[in-house]
PDB file of N, CA and C in Angstrom:
ATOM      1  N   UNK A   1      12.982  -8.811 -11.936  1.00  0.00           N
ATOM      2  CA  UNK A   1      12.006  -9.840 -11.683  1.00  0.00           C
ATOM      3  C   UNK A   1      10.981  -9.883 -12.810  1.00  0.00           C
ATOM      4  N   UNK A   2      10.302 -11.225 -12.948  1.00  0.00           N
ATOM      5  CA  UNK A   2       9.045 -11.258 -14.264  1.00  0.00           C
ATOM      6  C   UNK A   2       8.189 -10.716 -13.688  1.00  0.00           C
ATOM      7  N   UNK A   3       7.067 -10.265 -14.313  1.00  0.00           N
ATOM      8  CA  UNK A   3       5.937  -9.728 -13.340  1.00  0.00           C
ATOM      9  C   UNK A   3       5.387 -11.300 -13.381  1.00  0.00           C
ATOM     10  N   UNK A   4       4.092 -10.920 -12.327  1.00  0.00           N
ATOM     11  CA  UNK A   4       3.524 -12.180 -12.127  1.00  0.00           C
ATOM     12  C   UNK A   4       2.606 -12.009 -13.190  1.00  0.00           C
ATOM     13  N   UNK A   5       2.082 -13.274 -13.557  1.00  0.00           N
ATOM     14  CA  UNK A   5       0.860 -13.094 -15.042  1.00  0.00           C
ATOM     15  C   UNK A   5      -0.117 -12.847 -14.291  1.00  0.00           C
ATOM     16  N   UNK A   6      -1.528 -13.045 -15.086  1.00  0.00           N
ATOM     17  CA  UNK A   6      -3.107 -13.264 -14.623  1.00  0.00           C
ATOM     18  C   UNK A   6      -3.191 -14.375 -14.169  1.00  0.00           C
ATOM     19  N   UNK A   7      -2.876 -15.266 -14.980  1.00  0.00           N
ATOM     20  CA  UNK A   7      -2.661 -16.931 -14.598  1.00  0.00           C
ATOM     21  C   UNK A   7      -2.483 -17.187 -13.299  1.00  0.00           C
ATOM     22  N   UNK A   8      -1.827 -16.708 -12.815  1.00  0.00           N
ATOM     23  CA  UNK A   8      -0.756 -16.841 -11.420  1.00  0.00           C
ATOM     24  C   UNK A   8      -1.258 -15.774 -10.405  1.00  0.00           C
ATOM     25  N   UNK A   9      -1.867 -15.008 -10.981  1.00  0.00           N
ATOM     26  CA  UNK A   9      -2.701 -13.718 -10.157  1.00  0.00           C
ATOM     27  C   UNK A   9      -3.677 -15.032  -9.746  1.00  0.00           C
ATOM     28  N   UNK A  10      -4.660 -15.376 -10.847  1.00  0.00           N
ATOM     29  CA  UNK A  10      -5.433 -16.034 -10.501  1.00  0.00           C
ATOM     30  C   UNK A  10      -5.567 -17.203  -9.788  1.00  0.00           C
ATOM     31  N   UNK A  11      -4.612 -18.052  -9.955  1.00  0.00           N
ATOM     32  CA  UNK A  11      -4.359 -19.595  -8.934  1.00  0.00           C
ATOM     33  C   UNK A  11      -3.786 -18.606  -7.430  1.00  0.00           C
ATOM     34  N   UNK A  12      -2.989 -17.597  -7.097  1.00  0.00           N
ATOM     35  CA  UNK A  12      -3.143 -17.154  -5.780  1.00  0.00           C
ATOM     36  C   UNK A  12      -3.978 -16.935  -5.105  1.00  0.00           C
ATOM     37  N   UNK A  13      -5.325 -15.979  -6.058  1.00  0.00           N
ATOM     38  CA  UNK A  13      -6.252 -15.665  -5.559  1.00  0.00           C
ATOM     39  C   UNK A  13      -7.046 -16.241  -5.284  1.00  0.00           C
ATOM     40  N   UNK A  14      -6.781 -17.835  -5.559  1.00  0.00           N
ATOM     41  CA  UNK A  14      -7.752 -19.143  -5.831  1.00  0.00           C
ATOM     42  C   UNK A  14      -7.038 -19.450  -4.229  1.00  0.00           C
ATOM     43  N   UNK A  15      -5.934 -19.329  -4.237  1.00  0.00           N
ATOM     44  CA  UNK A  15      -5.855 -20.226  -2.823  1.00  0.00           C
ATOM     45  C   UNK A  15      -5.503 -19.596  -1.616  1.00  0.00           C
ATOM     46  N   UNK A  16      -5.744 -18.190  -1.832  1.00  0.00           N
ATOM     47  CA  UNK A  16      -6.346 -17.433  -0.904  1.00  0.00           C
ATOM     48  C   UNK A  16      -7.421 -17.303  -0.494  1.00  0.00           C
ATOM     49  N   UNK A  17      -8.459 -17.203  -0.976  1.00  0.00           N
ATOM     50  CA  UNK A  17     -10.008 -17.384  -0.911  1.00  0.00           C
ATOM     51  C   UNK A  17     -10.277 -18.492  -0.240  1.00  0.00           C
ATOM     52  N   UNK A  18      -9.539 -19.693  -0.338  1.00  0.00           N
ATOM     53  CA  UNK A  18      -9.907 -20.895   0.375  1.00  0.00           C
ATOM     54  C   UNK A  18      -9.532 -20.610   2.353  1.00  0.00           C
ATOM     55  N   UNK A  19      -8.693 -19.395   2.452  1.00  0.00           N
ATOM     56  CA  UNK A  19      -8.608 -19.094   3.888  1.00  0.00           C
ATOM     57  C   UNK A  19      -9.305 -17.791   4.179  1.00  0.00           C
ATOM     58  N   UNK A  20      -9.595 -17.066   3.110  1.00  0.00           N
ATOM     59  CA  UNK A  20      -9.959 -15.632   3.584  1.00  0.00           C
ATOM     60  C   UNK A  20     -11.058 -15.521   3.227  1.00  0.00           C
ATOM     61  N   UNK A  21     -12.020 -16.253   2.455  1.00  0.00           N
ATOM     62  CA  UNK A  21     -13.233 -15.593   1.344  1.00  0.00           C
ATOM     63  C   UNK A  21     -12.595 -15.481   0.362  1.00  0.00           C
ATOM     64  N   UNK A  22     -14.086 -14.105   0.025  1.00  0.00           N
ATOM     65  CA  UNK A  22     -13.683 -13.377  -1.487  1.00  0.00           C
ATOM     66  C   UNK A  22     -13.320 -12.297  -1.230  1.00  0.00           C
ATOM     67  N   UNK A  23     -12.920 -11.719  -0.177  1.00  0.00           N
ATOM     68  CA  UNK A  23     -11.928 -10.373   0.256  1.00  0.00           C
ATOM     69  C   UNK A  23     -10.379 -10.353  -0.715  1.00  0.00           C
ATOM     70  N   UNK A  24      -9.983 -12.038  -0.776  1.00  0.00           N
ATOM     71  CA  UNK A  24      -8.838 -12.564  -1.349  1.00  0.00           C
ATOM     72  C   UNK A  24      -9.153 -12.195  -2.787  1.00  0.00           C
ATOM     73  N   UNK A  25      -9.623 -11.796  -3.601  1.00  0.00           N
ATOM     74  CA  UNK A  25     -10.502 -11.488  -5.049  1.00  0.00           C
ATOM     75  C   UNK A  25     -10.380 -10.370  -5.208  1.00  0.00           C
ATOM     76  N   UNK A  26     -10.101  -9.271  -4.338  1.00  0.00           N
ATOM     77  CA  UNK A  26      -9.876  -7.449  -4.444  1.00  0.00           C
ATOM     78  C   UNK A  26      -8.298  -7.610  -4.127  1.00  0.00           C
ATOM     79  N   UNK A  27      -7.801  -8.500  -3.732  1.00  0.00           N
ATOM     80  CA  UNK A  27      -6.102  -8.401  -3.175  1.00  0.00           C
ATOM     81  C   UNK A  27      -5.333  -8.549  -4.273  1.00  0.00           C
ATOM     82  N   UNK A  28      -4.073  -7.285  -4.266  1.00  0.00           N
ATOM     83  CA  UNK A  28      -3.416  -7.152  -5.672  1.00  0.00           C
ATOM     84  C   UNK A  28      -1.945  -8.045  -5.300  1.00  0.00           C
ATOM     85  N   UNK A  29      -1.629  -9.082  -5.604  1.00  0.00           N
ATOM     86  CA  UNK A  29      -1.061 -10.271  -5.929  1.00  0.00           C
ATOM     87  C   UNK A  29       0.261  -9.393  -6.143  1.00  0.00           C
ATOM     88  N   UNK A  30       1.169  -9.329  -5.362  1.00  0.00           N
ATOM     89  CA  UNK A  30       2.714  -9.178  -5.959  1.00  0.00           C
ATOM     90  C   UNK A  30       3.584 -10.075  -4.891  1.00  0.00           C
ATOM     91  N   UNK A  31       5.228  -9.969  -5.458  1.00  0.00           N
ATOM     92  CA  UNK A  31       5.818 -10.450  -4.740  1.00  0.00           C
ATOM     93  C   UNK A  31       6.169 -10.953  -3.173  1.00  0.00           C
ATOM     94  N   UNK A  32       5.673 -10.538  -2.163  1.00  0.00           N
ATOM     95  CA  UNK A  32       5.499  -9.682  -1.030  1.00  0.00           C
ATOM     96  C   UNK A  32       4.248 -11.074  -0.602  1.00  0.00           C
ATOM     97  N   UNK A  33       3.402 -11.065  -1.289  1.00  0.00           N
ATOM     98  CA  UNK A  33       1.880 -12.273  -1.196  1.00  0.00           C
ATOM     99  C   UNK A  33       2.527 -13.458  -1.217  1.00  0.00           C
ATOM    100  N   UNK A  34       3.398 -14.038  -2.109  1.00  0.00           N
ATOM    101  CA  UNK A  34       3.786 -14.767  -2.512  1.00  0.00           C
ATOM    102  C   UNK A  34       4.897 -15.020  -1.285  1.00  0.00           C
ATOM    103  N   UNK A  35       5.909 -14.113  -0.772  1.00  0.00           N
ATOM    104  CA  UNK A  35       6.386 -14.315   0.254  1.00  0.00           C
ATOM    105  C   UNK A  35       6.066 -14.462   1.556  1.00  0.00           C
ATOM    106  N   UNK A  36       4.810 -13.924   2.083  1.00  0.00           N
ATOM    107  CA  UNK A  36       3.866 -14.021   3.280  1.00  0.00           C
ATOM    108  C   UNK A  36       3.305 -15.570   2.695  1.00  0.00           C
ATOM    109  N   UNK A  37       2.824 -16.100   2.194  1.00  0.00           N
ATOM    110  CA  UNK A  37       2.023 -17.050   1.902  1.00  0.00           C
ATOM    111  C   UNK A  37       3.292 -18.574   2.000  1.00  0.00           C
ATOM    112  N   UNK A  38       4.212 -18.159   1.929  1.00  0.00           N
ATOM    113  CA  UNK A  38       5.974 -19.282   2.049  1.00  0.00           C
ATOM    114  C   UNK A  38       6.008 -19.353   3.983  1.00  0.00           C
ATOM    115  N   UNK A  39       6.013 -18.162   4.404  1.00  0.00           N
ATOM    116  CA  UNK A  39       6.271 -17.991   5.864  1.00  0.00           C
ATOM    117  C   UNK A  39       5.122 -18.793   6.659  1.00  0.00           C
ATOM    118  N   UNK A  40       3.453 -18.481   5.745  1.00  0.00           N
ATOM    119  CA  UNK A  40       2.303 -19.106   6.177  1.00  0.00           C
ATOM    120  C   UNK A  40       2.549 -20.781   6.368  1.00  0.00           C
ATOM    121  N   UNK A  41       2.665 -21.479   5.286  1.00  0.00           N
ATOM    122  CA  UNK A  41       2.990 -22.401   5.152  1.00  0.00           C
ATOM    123  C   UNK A  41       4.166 -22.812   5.910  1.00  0.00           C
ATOM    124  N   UNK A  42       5.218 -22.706   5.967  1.00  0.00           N
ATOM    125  CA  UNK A  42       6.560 -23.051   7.270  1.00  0.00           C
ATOM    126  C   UNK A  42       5.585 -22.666   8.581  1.00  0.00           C
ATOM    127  N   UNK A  43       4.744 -21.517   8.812  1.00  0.00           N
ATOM    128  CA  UNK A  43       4.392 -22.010  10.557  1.00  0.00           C
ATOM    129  C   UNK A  43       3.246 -22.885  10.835  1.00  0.00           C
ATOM    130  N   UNK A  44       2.349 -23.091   9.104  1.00  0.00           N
ATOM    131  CA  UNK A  44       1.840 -24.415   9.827  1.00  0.00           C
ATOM    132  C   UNK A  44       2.401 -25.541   9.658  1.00  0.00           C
ATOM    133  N   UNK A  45       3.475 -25.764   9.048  1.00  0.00           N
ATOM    134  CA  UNK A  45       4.463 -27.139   9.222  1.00  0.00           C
ATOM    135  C   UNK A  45       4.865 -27.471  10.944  1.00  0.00           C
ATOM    136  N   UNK A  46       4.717 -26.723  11.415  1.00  0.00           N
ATOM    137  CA  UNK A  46       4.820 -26.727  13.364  1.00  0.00           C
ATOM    138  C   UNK A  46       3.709 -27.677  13.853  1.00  0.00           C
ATOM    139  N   UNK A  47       2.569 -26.944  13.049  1.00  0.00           N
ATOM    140  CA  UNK A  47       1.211 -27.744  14.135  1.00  0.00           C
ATOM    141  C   UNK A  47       1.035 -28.985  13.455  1.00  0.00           C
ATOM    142  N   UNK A  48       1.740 -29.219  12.227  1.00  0.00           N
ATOM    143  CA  UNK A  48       1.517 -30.685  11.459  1.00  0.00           C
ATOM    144  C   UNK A  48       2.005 -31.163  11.875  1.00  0.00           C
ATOM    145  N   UNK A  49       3.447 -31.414  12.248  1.00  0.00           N
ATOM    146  CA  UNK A  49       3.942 -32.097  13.185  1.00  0.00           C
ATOM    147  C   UNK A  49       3.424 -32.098  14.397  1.00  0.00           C
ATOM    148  N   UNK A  50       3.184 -31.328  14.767  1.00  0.00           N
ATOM    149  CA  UNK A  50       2.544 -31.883  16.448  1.00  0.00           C
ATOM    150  C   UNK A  50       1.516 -32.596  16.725  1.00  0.00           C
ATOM    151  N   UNK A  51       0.441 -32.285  15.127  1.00  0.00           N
ATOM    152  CA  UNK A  51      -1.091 -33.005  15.086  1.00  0.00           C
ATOM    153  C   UNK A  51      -0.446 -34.669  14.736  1.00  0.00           C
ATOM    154  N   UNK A  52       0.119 -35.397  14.018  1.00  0.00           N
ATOM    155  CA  UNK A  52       0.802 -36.518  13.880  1.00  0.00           C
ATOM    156  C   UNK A  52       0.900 -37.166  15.122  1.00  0.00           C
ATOM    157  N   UNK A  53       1.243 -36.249  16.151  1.00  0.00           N
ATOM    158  CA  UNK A  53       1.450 -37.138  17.112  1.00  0.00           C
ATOM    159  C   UNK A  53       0.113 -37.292  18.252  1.00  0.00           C
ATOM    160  N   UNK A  54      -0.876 -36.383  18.004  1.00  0.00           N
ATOM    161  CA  UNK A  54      -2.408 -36.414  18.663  1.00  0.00           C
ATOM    162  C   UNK A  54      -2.695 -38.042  18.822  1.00  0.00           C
ATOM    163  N   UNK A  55      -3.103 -38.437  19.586  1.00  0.00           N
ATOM    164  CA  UNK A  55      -3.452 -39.809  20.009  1.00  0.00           C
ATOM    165  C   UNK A  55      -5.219 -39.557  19.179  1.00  0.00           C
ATOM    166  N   UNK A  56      -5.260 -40.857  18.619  1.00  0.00           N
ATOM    167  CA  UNK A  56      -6.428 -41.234  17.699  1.00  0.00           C
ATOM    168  C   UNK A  56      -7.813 -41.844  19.461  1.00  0.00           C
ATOM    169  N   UNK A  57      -8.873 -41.759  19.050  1.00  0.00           N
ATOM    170  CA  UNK A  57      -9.980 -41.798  19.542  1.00  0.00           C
ATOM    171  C   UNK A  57      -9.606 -43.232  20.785  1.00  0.00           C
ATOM    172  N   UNK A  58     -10.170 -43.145  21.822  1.00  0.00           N
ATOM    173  CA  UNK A  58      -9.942 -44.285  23.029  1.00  0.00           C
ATOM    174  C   UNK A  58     -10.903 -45.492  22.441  1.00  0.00           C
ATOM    175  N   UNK A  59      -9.924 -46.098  22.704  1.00  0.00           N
ATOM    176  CA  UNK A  59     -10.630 -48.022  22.842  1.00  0.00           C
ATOM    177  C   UNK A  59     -10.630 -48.160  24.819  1.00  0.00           C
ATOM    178  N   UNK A  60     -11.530 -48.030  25.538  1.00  0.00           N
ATOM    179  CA  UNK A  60     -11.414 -48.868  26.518  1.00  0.00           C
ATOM    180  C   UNK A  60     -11.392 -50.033  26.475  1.00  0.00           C
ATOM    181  N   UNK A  61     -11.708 -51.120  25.615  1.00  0.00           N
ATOM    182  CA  UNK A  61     -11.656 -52.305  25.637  1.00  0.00           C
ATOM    183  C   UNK A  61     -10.251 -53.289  26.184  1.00  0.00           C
ATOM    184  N   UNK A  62      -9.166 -51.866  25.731  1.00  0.00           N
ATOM    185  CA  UNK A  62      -7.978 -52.722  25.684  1.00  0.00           C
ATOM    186  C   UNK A  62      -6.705 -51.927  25.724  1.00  0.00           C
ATOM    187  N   UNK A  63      -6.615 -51.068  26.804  1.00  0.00           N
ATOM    188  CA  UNK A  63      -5.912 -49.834  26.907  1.00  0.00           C
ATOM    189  C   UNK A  63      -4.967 -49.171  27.110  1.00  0.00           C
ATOM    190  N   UNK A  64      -3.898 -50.700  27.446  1.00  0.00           N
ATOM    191  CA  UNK A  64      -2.893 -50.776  27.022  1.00  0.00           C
ATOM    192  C   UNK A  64      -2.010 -51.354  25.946  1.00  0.00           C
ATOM    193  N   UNK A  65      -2.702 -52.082  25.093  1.00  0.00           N
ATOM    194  CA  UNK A  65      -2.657 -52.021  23.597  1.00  0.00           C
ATOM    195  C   UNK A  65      -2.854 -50.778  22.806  1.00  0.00           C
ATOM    196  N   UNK A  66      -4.092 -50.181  23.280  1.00  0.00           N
ATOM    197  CA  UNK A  66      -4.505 -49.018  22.534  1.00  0.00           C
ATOM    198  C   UNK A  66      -3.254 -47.546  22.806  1.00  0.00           C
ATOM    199  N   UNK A  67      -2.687 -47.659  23.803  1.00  0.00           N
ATOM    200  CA  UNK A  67      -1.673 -46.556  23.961  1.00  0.00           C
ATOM    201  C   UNK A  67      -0.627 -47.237  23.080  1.00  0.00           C
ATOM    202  N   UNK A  68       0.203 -48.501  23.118  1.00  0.00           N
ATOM    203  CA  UNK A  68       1.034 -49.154  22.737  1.00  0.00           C
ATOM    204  C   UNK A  68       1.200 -48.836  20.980  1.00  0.00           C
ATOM    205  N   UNK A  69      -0.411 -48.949  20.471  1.00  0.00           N
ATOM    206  CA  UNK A  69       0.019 -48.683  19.211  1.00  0.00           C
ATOM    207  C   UNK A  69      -0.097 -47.194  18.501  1.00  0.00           C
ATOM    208  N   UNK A  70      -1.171 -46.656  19.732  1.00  0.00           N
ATOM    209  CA  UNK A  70      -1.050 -45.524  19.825  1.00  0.00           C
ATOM    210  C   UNK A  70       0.266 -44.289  19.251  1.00  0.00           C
ATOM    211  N   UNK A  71       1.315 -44.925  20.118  1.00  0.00           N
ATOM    212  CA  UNK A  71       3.017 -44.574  19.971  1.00  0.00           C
ATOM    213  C   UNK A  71       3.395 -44.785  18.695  1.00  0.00           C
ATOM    214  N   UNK A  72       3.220 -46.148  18.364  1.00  0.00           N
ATOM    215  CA  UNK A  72       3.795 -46.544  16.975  1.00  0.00           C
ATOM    216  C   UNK A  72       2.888 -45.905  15.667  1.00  0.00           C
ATOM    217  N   UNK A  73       1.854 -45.733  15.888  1.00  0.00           N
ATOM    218  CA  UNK A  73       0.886 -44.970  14.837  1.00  0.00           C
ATOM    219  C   UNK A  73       1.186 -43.730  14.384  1.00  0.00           C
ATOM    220  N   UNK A  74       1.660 -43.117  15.617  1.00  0.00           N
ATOM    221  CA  UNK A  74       1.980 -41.734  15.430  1.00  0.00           C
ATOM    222  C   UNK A  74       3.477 -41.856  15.400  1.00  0.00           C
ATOM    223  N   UNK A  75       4.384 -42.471  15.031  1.00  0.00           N
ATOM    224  CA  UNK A  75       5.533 -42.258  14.665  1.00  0.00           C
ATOM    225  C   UNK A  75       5.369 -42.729  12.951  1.00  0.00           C
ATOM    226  N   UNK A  76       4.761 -43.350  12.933  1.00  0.00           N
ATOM    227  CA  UNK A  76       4.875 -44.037  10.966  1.00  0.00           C
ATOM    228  C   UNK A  76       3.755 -42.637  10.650  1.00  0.00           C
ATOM    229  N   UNK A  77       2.656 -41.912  11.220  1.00  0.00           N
ATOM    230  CA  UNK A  77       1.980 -41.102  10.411  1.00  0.00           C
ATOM    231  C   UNK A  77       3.322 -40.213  10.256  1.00  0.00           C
ATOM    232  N   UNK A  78       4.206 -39.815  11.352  1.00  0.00           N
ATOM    233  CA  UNK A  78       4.949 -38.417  11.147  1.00  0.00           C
ATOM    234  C   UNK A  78       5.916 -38.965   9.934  1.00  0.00           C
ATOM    235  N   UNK A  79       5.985 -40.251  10.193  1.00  0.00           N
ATOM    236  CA  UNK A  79       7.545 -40.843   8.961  1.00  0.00           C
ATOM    237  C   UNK A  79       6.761 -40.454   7.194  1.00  0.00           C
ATOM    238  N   UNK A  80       5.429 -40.919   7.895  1.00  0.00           N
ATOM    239  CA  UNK A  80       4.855 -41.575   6.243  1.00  0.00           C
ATOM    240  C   UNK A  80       4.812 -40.004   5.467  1.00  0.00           C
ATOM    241  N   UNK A  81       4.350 -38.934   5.980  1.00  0.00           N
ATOM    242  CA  UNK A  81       3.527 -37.629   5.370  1.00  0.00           C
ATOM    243  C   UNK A  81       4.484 -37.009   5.311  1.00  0.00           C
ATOM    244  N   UNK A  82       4.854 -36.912   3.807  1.00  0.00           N
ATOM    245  CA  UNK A  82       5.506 -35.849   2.846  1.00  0.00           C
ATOM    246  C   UNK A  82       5.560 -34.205   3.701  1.00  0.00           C
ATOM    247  N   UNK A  83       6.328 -33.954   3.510  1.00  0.00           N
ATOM    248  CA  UNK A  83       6.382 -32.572   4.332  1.00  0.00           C
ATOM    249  C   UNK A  83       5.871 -31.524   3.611  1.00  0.00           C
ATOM    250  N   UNK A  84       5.335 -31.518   2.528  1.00  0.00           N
ATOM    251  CA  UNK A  84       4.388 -30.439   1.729  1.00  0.00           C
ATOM    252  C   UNK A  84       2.913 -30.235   2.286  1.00  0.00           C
ATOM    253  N   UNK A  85       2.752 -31.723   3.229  1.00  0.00           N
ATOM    254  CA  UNK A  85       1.297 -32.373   3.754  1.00  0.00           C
ATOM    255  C   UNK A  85       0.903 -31.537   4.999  1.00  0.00           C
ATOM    256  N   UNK A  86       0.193 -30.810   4.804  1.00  0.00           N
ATOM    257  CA  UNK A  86      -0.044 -29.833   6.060  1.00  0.00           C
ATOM    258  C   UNK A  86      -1.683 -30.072   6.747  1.00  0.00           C
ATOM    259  N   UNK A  87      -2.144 -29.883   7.866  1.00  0.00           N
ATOM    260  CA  UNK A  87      -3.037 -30.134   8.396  1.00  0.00           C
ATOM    261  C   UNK A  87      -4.232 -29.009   7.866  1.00  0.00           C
ATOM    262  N   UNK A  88      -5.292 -29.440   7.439  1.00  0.00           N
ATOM    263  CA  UNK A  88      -6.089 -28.046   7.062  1.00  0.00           C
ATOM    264  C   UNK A  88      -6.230 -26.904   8.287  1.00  0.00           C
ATOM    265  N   UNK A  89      -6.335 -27.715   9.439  1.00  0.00           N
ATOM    266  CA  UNK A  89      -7.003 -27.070  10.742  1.00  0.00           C
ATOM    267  C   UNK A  89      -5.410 -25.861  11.035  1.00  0.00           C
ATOM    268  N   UNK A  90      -4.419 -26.447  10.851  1.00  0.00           N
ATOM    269  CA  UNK A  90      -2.809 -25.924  11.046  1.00  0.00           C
ATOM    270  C   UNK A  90      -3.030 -24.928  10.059  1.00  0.00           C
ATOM    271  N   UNK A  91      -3.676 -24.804   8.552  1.00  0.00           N
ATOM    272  CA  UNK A  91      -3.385 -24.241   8.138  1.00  0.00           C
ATOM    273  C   UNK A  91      -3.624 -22.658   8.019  1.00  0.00           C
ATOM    274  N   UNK A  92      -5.557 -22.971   8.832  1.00  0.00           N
ATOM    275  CA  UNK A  92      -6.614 -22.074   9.078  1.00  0.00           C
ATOM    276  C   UNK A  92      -6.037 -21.429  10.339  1.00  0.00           C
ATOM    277  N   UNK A  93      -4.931 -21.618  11.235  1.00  0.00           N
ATOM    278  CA  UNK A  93      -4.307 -21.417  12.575  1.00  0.00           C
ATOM    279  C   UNK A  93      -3.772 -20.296  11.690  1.00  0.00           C
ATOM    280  N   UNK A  94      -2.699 -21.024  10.400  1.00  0.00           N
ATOM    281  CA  UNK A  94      -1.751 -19.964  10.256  1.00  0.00           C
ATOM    282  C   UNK A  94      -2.320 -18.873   9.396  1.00  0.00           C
ATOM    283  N   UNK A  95      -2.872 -18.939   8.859  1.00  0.00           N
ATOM    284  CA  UNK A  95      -3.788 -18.131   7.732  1.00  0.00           C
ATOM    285  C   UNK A  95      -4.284 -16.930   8.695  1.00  0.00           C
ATOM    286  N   UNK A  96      -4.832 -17.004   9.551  1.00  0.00           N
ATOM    287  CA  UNK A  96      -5.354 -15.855  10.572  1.00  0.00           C
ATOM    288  C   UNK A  96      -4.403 -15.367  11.115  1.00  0.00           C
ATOM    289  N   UNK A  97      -3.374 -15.859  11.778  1.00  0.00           N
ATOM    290  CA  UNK A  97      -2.056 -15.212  12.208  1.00  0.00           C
ATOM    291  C   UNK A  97      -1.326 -14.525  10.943  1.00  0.00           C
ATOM    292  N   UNK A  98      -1.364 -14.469   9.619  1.00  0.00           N
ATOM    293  CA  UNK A  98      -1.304 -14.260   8.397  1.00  0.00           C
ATOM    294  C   UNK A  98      -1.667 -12.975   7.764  1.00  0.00           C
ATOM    295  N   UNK A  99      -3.540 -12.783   8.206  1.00  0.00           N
ATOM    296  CA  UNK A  99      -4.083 -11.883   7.167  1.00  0.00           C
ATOM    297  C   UNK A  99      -4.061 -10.385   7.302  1.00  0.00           C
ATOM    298  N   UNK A 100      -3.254  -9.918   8.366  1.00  0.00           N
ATOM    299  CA  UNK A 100      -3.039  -8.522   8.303  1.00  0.00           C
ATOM    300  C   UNK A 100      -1.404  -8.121   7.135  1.00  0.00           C
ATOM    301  N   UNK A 101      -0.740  -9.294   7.079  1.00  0.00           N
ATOM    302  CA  UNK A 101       0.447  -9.184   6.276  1.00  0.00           C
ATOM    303  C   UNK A 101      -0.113  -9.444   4.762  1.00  0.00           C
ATOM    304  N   UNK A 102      -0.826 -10.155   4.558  1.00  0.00           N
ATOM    305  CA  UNK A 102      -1.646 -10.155   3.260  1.00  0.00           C
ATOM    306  C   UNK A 102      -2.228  -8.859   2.414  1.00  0.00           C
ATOM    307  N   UNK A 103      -3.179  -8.765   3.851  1.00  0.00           N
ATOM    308  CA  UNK A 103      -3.423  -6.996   3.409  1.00  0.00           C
ATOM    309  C   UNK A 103      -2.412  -6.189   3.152  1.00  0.00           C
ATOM    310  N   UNK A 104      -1.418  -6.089   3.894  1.00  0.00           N
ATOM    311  CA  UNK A 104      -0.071  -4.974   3.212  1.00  0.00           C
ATOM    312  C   UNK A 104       0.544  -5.718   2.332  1.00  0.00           C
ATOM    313  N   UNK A 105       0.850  -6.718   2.011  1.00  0.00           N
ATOM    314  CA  UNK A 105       1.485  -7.219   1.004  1.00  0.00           C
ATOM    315  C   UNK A 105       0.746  -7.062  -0.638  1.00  0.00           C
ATOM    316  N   UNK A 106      -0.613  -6.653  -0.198  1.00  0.00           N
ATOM    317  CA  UNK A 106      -1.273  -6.458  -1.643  1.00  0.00           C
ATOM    318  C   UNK A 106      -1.296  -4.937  -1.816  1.00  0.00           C
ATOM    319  N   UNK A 107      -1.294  -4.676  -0.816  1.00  0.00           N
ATOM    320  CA  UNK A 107      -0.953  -3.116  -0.877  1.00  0.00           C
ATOM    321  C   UNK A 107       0.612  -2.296  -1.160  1.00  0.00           C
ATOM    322  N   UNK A 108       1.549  -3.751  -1.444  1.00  0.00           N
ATOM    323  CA  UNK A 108       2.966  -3.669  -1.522  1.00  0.00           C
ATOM    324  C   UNK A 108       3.513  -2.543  -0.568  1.00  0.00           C
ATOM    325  N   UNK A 109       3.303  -3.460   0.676  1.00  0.00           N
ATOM    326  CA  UNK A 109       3.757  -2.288   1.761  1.00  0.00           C
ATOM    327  C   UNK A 109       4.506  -3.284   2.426  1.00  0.00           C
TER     328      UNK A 109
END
């Protein structure tokens, strides 16, 4: 395997920090991070799909229109969003279910 550079140390540690702090800034970046952080991402692809289909804010005005498109809204959001497109809130779900494997993974355990 290549080792990983600084470069690449550094953009991990960049987008670790965005879920953990700066705890993510002492974490030693090897293969193992990089593989926990693939698994992170696939289990919040679960709650992205499910958030797609969350019904958007009530109109009483008109409320069976408002369910009607309701349905169709949330079938073109799930069609339209690229599957790389993950929910931040999904992501902060998976990130905590996550950070004890982080810790051993920088510890290459």
């Amino acid at each position: 395997m290549e080792p990983i550079t600084q470069e690449e140390t550094a953009e991990m540690r960049s987008v670790l920090a965005k879920f953990y702090g700066p705890v993510a800034s002492s974490w030693n970046i090897t293969y193992g991070t990089y593989e926990v952080l693939g698994r992170m991402i696939t289990e919040s692809e679960e709650c992205t799909k499910a958030m797609h289909l969350v019904p958007r804010p009530w109109n009483l005005a008109t409320p069976v229109k408002w369910a009607q498109r309701q349905v169709r809204q949330a079938i073109l959001r799930y069609l339209a969003t690229p599957e790389g497109q993950h929910y931040v809130m999904c992501m902060k779900i998976a990130a905590r279910n996550f950070r004890r494997e982080f810790d051993m993974a920088s510890q290459g355990l």
